[in-house]
Every structure is written in structure tokens, then in C-alpha cells.
Protein backbone atom coordinates (compact mmCIF):
# COMPACT_ATOMS: atom_id res chain seq x y z
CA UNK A 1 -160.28 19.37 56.10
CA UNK A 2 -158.84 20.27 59.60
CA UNK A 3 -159.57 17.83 62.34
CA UNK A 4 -163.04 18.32 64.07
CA UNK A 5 -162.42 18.51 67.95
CA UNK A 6 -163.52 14.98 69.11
CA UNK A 7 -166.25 15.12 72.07
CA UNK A 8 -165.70 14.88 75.77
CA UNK A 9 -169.02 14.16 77.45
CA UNK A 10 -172.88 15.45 77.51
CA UNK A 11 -173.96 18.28 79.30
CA UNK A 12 -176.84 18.33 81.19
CA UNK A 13 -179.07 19.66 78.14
CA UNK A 14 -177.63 16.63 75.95
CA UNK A 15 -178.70 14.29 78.50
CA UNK A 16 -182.24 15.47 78.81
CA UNK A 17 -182.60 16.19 74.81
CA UNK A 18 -181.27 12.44 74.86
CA UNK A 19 -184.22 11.77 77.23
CA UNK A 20 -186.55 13.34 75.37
CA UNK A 21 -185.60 11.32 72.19
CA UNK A 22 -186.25 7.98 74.33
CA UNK A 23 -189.61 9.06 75.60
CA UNK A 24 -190.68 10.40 72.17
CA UNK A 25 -189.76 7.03 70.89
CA UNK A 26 -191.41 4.46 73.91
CA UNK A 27 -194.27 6.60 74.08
CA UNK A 28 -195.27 6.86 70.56
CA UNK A 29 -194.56 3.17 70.31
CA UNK A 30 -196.89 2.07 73.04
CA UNK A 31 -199.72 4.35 71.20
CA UNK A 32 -199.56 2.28 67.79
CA UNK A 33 -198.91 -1.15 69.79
CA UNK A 34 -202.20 -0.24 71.65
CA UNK A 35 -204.45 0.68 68.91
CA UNK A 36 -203.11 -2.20 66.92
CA UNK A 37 -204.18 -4.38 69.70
CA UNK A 38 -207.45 -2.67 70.15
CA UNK A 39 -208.30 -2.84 66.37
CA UNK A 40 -208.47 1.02 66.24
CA UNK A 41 -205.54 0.89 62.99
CA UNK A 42 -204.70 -1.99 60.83
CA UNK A 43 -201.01 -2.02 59.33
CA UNK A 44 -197.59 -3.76 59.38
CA UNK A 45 -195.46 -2.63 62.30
CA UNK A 46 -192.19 -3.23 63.56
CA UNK A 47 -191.70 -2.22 67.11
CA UNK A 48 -188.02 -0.82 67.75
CA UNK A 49 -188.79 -1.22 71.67
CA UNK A 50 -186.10 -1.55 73.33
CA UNK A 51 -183.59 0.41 70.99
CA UNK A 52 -184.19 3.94 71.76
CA UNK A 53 -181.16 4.76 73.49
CA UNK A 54 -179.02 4.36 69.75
CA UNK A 55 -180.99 7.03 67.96
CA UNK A 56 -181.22 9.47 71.13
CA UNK A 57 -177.16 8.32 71.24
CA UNK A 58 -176.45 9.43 67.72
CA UNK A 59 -178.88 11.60 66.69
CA UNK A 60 -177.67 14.57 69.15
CA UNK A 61 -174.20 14.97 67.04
CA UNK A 62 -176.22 15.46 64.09
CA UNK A 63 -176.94 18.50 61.94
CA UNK A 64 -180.36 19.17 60.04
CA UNK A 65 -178.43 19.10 57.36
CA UNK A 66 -176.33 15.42 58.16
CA UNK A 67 -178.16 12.17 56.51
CA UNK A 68 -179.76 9.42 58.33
CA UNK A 69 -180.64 5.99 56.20
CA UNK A 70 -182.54 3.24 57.96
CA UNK A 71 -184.92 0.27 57.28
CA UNK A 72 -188.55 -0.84 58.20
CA UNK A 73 -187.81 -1.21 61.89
CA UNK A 74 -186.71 2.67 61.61
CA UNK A 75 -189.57 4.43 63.70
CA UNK A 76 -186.49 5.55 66.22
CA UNK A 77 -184.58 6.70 63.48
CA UNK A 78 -187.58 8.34 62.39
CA UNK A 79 -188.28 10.37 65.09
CA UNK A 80 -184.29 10.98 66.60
CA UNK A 81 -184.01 12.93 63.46
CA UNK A 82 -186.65 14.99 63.46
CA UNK A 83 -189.46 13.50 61.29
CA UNK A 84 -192.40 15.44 62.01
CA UNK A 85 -194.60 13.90 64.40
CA UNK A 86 -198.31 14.66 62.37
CA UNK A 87 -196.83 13.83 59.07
CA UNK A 88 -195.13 10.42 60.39
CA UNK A 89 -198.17 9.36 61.62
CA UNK A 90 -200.12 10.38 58.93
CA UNK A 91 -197.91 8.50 56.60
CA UNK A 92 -198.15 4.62 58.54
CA UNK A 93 -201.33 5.14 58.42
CA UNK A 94 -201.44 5.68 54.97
CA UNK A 95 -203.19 9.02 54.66
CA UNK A 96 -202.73 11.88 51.95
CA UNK A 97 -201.17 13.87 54.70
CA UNK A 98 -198.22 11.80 55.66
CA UNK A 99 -194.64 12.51 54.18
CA UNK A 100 -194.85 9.98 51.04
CA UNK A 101 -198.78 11.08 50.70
CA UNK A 102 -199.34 7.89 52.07
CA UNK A 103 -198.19 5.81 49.20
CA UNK A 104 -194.77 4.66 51.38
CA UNK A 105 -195.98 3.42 54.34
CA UNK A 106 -194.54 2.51 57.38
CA UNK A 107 -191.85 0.58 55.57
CA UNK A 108 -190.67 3.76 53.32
CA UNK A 109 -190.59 6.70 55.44
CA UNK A 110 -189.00 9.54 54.18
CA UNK A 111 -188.69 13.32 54.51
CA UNK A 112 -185.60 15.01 53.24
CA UNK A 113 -186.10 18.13 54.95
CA UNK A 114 -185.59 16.66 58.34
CA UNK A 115 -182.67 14.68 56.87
CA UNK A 116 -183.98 11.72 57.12
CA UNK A 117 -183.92 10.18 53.69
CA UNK A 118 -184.28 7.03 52.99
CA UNK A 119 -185.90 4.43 54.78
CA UNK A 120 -185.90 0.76 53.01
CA UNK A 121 -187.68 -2.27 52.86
CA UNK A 122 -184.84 -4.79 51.98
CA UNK A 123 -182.21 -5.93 54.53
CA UNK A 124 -178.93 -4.12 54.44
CA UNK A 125 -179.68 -2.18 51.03
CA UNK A 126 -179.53 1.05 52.85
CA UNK A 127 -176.24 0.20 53.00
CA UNK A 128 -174.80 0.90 49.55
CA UNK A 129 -177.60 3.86 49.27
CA UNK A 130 -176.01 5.78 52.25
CA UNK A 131 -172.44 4.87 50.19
CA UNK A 132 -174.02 7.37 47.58
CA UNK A 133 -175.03 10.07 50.37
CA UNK A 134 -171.57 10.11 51.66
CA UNK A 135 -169.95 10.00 47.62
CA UNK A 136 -172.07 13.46 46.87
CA UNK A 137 -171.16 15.30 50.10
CA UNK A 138 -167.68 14.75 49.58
CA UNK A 139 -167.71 15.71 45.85
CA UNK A 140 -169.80 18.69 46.52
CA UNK A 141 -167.01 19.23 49.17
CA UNK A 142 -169.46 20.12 51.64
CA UNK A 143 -169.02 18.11 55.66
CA UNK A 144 -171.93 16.46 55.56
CA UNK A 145 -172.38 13.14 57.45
CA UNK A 146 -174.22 9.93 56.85
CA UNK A 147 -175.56 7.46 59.23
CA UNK A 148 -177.01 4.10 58.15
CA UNK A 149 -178.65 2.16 60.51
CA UNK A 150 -179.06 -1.73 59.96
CA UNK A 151 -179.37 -5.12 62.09
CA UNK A 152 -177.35 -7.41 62.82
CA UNK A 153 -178.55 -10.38 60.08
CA UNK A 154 -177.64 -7.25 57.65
CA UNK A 155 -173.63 -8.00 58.22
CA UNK A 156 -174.59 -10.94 56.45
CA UNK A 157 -175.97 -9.49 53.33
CA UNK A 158 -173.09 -8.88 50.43
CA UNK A 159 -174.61 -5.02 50.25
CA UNK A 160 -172.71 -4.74 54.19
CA UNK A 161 -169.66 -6.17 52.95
CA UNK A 162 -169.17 -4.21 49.63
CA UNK A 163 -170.66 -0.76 50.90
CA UNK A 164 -168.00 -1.71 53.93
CA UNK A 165 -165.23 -2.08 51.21
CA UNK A 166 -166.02 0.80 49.09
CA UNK A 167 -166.41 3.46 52.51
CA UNK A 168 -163.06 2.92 53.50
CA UNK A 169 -161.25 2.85 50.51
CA UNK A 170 -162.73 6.37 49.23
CA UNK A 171 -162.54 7.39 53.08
CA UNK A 172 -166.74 8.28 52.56
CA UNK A 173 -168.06 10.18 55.53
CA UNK A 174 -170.17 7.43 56.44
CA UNK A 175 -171.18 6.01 60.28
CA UNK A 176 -171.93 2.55 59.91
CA UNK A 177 -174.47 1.54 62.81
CA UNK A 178 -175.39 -1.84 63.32
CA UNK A 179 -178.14 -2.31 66.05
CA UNK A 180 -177.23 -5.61 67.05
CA UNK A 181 -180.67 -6.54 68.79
CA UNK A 182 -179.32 -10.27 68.72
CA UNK A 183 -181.78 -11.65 66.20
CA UNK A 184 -182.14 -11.37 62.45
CA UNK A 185 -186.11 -11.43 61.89
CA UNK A 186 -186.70 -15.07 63.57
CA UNK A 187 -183.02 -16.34 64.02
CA UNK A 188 -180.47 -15.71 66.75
CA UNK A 189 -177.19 -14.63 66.17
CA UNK A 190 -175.97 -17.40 67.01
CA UNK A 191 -177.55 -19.37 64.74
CA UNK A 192 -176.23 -17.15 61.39
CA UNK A 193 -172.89 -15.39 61.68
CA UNK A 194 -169.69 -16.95 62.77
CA UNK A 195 -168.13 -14.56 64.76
CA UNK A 196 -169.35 -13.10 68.16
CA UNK A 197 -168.66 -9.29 67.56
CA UNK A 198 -170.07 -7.64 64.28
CA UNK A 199 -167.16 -4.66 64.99
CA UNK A 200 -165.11 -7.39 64.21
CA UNK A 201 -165.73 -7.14 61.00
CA UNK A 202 -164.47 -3.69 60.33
CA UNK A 203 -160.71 -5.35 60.40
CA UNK A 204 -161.05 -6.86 57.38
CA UNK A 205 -161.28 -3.52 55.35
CA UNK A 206 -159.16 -1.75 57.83
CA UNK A 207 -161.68 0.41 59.00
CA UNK A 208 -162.11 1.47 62.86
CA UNK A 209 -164.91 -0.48 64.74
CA UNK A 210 -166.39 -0.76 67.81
CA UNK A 211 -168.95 -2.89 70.17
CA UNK A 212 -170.85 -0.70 72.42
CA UNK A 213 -173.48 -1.05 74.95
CA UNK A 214 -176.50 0.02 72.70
CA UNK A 215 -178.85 0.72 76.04
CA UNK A 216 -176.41 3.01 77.71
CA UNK A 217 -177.10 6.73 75.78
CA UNK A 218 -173.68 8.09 76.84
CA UNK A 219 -171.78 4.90 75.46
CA UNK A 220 -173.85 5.53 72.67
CA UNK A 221 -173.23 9.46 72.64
CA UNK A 222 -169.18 8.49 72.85
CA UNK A 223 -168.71 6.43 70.04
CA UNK A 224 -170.94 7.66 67.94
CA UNK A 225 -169.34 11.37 68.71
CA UNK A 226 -166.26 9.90 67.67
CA UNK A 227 -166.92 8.57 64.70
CA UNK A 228 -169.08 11.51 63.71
CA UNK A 229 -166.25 13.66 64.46
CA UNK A 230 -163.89 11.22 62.31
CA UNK A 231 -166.33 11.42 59.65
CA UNK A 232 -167.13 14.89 59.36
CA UNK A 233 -163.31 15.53 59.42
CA UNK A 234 -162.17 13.80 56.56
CA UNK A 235 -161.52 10.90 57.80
CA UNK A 236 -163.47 8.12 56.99
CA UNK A 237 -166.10 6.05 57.61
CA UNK A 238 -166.61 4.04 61.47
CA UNK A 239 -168.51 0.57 61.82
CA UNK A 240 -170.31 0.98 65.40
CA UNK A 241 -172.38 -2.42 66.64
CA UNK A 242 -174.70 -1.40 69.18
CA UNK A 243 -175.70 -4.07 71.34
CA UNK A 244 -179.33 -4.19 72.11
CA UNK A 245 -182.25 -6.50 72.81
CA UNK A 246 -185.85 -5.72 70.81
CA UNK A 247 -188.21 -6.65 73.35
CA UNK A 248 -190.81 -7.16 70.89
CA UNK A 249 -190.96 -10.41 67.79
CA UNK A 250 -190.19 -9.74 64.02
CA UNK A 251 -193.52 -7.59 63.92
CA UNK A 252 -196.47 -7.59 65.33
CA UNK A 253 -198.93 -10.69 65.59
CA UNK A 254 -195.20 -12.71 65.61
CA UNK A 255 -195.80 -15.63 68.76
CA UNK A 256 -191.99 -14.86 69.59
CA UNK A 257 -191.93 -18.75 70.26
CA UNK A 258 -188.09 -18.73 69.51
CA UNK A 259 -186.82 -16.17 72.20
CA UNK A 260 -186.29 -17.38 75.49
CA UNK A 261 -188.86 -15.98 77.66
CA UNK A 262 -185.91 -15.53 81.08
CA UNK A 263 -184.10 -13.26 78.19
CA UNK A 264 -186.43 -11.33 77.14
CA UNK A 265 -188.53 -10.98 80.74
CA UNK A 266 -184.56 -9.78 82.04
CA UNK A 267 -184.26 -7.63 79.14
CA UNK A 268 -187.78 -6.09 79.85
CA UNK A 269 -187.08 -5.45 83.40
CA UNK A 270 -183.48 -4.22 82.45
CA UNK A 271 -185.79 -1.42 80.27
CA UNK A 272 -183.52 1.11 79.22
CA UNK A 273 -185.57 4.41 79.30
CA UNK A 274 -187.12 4.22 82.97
CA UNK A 275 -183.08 3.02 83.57
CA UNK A 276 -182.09 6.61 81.80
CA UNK A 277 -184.74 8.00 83.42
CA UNK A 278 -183.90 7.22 87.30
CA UNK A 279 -180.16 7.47 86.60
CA UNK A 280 -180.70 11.47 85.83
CA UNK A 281 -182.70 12.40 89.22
CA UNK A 282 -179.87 10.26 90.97
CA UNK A 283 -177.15 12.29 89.66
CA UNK A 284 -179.00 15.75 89.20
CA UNK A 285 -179.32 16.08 85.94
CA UNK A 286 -182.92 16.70 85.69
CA UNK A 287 -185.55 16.93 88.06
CA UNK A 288 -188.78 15.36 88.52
CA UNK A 289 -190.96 18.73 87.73
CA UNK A 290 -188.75 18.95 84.24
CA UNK A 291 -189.26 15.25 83.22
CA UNK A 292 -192.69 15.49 84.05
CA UNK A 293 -193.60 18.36 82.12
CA UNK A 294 -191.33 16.80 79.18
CA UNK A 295 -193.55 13.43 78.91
CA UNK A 296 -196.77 15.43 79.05
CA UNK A 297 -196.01 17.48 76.42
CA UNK A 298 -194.93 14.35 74.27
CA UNK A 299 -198.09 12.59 75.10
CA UNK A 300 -200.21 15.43 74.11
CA UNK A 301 -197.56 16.01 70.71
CA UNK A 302 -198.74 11.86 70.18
CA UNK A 303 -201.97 12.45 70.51
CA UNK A 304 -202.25 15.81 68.28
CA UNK A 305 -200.82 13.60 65.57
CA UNK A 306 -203.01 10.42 66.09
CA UNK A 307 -205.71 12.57 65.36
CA UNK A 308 -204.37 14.77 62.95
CA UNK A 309 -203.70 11.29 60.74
CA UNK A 310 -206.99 10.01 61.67
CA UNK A 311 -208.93 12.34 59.97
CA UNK A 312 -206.84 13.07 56.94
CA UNK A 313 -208.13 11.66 53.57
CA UNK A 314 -206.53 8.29 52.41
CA UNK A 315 -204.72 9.34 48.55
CA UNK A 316 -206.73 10.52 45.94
CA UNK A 317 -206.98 7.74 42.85
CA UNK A 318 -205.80 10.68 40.86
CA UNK A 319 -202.36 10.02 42.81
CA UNK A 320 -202.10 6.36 41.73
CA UNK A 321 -199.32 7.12 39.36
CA UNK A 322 -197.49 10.53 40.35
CA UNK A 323 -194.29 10.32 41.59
CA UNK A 324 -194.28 6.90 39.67
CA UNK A 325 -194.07 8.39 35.87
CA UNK A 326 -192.70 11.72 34.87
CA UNK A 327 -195.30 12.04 32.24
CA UNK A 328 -198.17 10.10 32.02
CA UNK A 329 -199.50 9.65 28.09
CA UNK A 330 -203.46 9.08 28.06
């Protein structure tokens, strides 16, 4: 394939479409945090608060027709790449509507039409399932692209370092994204890896890597333009550590008890959307009137869907086993 022209910097309609991604993201996460809290829903949730500005950074490269793999913490994935709003919804809350019929939950989110298409429950086995993604574009010939997203305890998990392996040596258009939010479920970093970097990892199957600042979108938009370009060119597969900080525990209902409370009230104030936010009025990006009229029309898209999945019908018993057996003998 001929070398794909590697990117410069955003325009003003990246930045905002960037933007938008964020708010999408914080503002449908504040709805299910608050009707969690309220007792209006009941499920397992994992907030990705805090880590917006990595799907908004990535996601804008992408093609409808490019592949995005994440896990449970994935609602920012989710949404980045175009999950629709009503049937996401519909789908953690289990209803017949939502884009597994209910029967994934918030844990299994998928919906190949959007690209998104594979979200999974088991740390770092997205890993080796993106591998396959990448494998049948490049048989089929096609330039398709692959991002799997993962955290940081992933590097850990064997999965990381053979689907690491096996990218580089078939050169697999793959995008290796670690969100490095500094804790693996309840355990710092510190705690379980022995280096300081994950990118330094990518040295030891000779594949390029890089640490980023995961709450700055246009670091974000850089490397991951780079190694979507590198990708999509031929070239192989790019390990990318974005460094974040979840402000949020494990899940919800977790006492947090083991993050310092200075880091994570500096990391709070430090928030990385309002930062995005002011930092296009100051340099004329956007306007107020255009920002405005962006987050109204994402609160009123949240609350279309929160209703929409409200009143949708939980799965039919008559659904218990399709999609489970191909033929079911009675």
C-alpha cells in the first residue's frame, strides 16, 4: 500500500466534533450516575469519567467502516464511535430494544454497524480478538483499522503480551491503546507492574510506542493520527499509553478507600472537558452560542434515549436461547 499522508493538526471542526465527543460522554455519564444514585435504574456500571478526551482523541481518524474493541469500562468507546444513543441505553438497561436485545448488558455492548464490535468482560482479552479484526482486513486486502482499548493492569495479562508479539510480526493494522488511568480495578500501578511507562513495553517486540497525555485531545488526536496513519498504510501496528486518571472507584458502590483523596480531588479539579471547553473560547475556536447549543442538543439526545429505554419491554422468554443455539431441538 502507498504511504497514507500522516496528520498535521485539527481544524476548527475537529476540535469541536472532539468537543462534542467529550460532552456526549460526561453528560450521559452523569445521567446513569444520577439515577443509579437516586434508585431510578439498578445495574453494574463502570464510570469512564475522566477519560473522555482518548475516545474524542482517536475516534475522529476513524472510518464507519474502521473497528473499535473495548472492555466493560467502554461507555466512551461506545459512544466516540457512534453507538446509537437509544439503542445503548436501551441495552444497559437491559431492554428488548438495546443492541444485544438486552441479553449483553452493559458489560457486552456491541453494534457492528457503527463499528464498534466487540466489547468484553475479561481483562485484556480484547486484545487477541482485535488481533483477528486486523488478520481479516489485511487478508481481505481491504485498509481497515483496528483499535483496542484496554487498562493499564491489562499489560499484565499474557493476552497483551502475545497479541503484542503476534501484531508486529504479521505487521496487523492494529492501534494498541492502553488508557493508563493509574489503577488496575483496586491496585495502583505502582503496586503491579515494574516499569513506569507501559509504551515501554512496545521495545521488546520492536514495535513503535508512545506515552501521551491522555486528557489533552490534540496529544491524543497526534499520536493516535499517527499511528492510524501507520496502520492504515501497511505498516503495522502502534502501542499508545494514554495517561489518565478515572475519577470514579472500580464501579459504582466501590468506597474508593485506596485512592488518595489530594489525587483524586486535583485530578477532579484538573477536569478535562470544562479544561477543553475554556481552552476553545480562549483561542477562538468555538464560541459560546455554538457550545451552548451543542450541550443542549446532547442533553435533550440523553434524555430521548433514557426514555426511549425506559419504556421498552425487557426480552421476551421466547429469546432465552436465540443467538445462543443455531437450532434448538424440542
Amino acid at each position: 500500500m502507498a504511504t497514507t499522508n500522516r496528520p498535521d493538526s485539527p481544524d476548527r471542526e475537529t476540535l469541536v466534533q472532539m468537543y462534542e465527543i467529550q460532552n456526549k460522554i460526561k453528560t450521559t455519564d452523569e445521567r446513569f450516575r444520577s439515577m443509579l444514585t437516586s434508585g431510578q435504574i439498578q445495574l453494574i456500571y463502570y464510570s469512564p469519567r475522566g477519560q473522555e478526551c482518548i475516545s474524542a482523541g482517536y475516534a475522529v481518524h476513524l472510518r464507519p467502516d474502521d473497528y473499535v474493541v473495548t472492555i466493560y469500562r467502554g461507555l466512551h468507546d461506545h459512544l466516540a464511535k457512534g453507538v446509537p444513543m437509544r439503542e445503548l441505553w436501551a441495552e444497559f438497561l437491559g431492554r428488548s430494544t438495546g443492541t444485544c436485545k438486552g441479553k449483553g448488558g452493559p458489560m457486552h455492548i456491541t453494534h457492528p454497524d457503527s463499528g464498534l464490535v466487540v466489547t468484553t468482560g475479561i481483562v485484556g482479552s480484547g486484545i487477541p480478538i482485535a488481533n483477528g479484526f486486523g488478520l481479516a482486513a489485511q487478508l481481505a486486502g481491504t485498509d481497515q483499522v483496528t483499535v483496542v482499548n484496554f487498562g493499564d493492569g491489562a499489560s499484565n495479562i499474557g493476552a497483551f503480551h502475545e497479541g503484542m508479539n503476534m501484531a508486529a510480526v504479521w505487521k496487523l493494522p492494529v492501534v494498541f491503546v492502553c488508557q493508563n488511568n493509574l489503577y488496575g480495578e483496586h491496585t495502583p500501578m505502582s503496586m503491579s507492574t515494574g516499569v513506569e511507562y507501559i509504551s515501554e513495553r512496545g521495545a521488546a517486540y520492536g514495535m513503535p510506542a508512545v506515552t501521551v497525555n491522555g486528557n489533552d485531545p490534540v496529544a491524543m488526536w497526534h499520536a493516535a493520527g499517527e499511528a492510524i496513519a501507520r496502520a492504515r498504510a501497511g505498516e503495522g501496528p502502534t502501542l499508545i499509553e494514554a495517561r489518565t486518571y478515572r475519577f470514579y472507584g472500580h464501579l459504582m458502590g466501590d468506597a474508593m478507600e485506596y485512592m488518595p483523596k489530594e489525587e483524586r480531588k486535583a485530578a477532579m479539579a484538573a477536569d478535562p472537558v470544562p479544561a477543553f471547553r475554556a481552552w476553545l473560547l480562549e483561542n477562538g475556536h468555538a464560541t459560546e452560542a455554538q457550545l451552548a447549543e451543542i450541550e443542549d442538543k446532547i442533553v435533550a439526545m440523553v434524555d430521548d434515549a433514557v426514555e426511549f429505554a425506559m419504556n421498552s419491554p425487557e426480552p421476551s422468554l421466547d429469546e432465552l436461547y436465540t443467538d445462543v443455539y443455531e437450532e434448538i431441538i424440542k
